[in-house]
N, C-alpha and C. Protein backbone atom coordinates (compact mmCIF):
# COMPACT_ATOMS: atom_id res chain seq x y z
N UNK A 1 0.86 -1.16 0.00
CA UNK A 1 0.00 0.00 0.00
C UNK A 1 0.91 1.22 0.00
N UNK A 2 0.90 2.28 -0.81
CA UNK A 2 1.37 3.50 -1.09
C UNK A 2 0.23 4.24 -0.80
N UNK A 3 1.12 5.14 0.02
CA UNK A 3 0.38 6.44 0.27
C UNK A 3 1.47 7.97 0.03
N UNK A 4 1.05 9.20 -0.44
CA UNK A 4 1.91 9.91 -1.00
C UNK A 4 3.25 9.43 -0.99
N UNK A 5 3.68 8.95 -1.86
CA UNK A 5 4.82 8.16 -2.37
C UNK A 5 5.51 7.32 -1.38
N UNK A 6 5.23 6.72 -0.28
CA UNK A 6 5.64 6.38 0.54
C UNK A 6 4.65 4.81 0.88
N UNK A 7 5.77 3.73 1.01
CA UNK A 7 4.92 2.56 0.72
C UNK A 7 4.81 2.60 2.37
N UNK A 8 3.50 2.23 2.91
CA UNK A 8 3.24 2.07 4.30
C UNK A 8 2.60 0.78 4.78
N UNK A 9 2.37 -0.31 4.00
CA UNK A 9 2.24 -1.56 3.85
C UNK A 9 2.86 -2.41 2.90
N UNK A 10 3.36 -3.39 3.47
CA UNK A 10 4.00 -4.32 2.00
C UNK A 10 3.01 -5.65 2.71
N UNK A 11 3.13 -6.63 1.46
CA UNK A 11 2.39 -7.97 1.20
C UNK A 11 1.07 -8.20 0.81
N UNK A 12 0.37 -9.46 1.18
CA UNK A 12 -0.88 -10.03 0.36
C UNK A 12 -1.49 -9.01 0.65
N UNK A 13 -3.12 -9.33 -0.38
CA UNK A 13 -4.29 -8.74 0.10
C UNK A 13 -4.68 -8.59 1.87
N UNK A 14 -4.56 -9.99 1.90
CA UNK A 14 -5.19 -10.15 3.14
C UNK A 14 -3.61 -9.66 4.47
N UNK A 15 -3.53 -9.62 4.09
CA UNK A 15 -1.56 -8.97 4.69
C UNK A 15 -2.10 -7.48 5.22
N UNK A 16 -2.49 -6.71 4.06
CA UNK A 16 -2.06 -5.59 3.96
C UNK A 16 -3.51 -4.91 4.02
N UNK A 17 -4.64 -5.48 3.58
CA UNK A 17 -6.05 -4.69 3.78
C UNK A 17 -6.86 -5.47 4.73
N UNK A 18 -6.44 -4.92 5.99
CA UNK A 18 -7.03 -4.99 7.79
C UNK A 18 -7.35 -3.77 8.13
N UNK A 19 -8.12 -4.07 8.78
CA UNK A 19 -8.42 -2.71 9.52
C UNK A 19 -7.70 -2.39 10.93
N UNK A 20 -6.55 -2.95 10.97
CA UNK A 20 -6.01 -2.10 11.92
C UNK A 20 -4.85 -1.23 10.91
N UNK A 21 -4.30 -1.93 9.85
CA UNK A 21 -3.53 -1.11 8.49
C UNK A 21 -4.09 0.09 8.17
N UNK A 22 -5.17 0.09 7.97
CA UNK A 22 -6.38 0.81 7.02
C UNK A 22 -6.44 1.62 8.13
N UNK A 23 -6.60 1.65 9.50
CA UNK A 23 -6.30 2.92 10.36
C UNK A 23 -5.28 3.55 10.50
N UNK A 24 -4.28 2.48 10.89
CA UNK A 24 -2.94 3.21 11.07
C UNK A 24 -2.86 4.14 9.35
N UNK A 25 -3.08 3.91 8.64
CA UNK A 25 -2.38 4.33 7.37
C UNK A 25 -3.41 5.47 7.14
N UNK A 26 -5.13 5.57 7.23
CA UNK A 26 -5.60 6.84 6.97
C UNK A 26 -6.75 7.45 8.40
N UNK A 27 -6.12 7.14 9.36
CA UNK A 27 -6.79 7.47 10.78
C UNK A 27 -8.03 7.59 10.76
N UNK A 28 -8.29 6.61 10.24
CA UNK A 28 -10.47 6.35 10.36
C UNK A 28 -10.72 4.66 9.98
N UNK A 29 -11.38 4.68 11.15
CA UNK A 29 -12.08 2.97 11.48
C UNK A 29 -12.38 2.33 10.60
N UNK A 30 -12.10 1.15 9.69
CA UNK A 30 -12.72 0.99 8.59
C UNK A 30 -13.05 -0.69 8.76
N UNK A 31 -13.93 -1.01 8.15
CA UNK A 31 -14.52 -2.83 8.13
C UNK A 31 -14.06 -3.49 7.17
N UNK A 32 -13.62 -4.49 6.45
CA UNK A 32 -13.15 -5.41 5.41
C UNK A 32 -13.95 -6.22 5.45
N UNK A 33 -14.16 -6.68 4.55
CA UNK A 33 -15.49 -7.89 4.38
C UNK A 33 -15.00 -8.46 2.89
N UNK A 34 -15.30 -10.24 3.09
CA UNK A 34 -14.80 -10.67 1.60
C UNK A 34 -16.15 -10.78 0.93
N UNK A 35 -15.69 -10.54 -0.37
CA UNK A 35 -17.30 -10.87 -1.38
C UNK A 35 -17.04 -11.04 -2.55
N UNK A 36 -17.62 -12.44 -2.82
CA UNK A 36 -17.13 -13.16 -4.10
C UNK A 36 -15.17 -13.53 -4.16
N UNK A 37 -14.46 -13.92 -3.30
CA UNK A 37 -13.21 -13.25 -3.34
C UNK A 37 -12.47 -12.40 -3.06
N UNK A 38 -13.51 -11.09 -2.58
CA UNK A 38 -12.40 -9.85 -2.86
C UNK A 38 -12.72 -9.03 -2.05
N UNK A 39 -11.53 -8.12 -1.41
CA UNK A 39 -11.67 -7.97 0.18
C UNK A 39 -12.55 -6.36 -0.55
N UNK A 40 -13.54 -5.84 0.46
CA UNK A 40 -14.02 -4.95 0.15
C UNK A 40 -14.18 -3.70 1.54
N UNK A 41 -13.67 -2.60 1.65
CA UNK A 41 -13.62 -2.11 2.42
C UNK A 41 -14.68 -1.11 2.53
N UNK A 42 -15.10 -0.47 3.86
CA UNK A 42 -16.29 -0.09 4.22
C UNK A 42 -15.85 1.23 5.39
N UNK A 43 -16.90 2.66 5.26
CA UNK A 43 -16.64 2.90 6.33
C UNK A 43 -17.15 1.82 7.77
N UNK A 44 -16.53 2.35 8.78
CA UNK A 44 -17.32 1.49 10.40
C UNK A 44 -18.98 2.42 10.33
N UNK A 45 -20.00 1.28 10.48
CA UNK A 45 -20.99 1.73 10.82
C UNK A 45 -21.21 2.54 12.29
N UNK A 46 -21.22 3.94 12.48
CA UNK A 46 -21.54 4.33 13.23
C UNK A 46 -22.65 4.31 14.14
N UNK A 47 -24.56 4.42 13.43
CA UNK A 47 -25.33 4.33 13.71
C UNK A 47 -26.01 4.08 12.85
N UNK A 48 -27.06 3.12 12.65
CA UNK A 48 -27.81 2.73 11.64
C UNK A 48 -28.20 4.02 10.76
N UNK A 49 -28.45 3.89 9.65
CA UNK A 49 -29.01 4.95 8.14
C UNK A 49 -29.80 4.12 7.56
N UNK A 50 -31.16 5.18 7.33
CA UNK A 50 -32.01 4.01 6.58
C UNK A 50 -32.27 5.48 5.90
N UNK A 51 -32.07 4.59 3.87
CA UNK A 51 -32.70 5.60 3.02
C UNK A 51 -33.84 6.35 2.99
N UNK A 52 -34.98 5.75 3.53
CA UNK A 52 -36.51 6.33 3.36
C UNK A 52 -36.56 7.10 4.90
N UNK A 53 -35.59 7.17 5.66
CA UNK A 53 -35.94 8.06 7.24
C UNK A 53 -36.25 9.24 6.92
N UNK A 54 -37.38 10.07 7.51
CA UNK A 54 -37.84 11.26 7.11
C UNK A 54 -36.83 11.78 8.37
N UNK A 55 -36.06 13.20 8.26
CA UNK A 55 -35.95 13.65 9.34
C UNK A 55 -34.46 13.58 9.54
């Protein structure tokens, strides 16, 4: 993983996209989840969001 030119993770997928990486590297909580294969990252759910909430 590179971040402004500076590699701040080396190795696999699963090596390198964790969420304790994925904090240390952009200081916000993030979830990984696999689907179909492939790691997919997420913000951390804070508090439920539902599209149709009036308000």
């Amino acid at each position: 993983m590179c971040v402004h030119h500076r590699i701040v993770a080396d190795g696999t997928p699963e090596e390198v996209i964790r969420p304790d990486v994925l904090e240390a590297t952009f200081g916000a909580r993030m979830d990984v989840l696999e689907h179909l294969g492939m790691r997919v990252v997420i913000d951390e759910m804070r508090e439920p969001r539902f599209v149709n909430e009036v308000g």
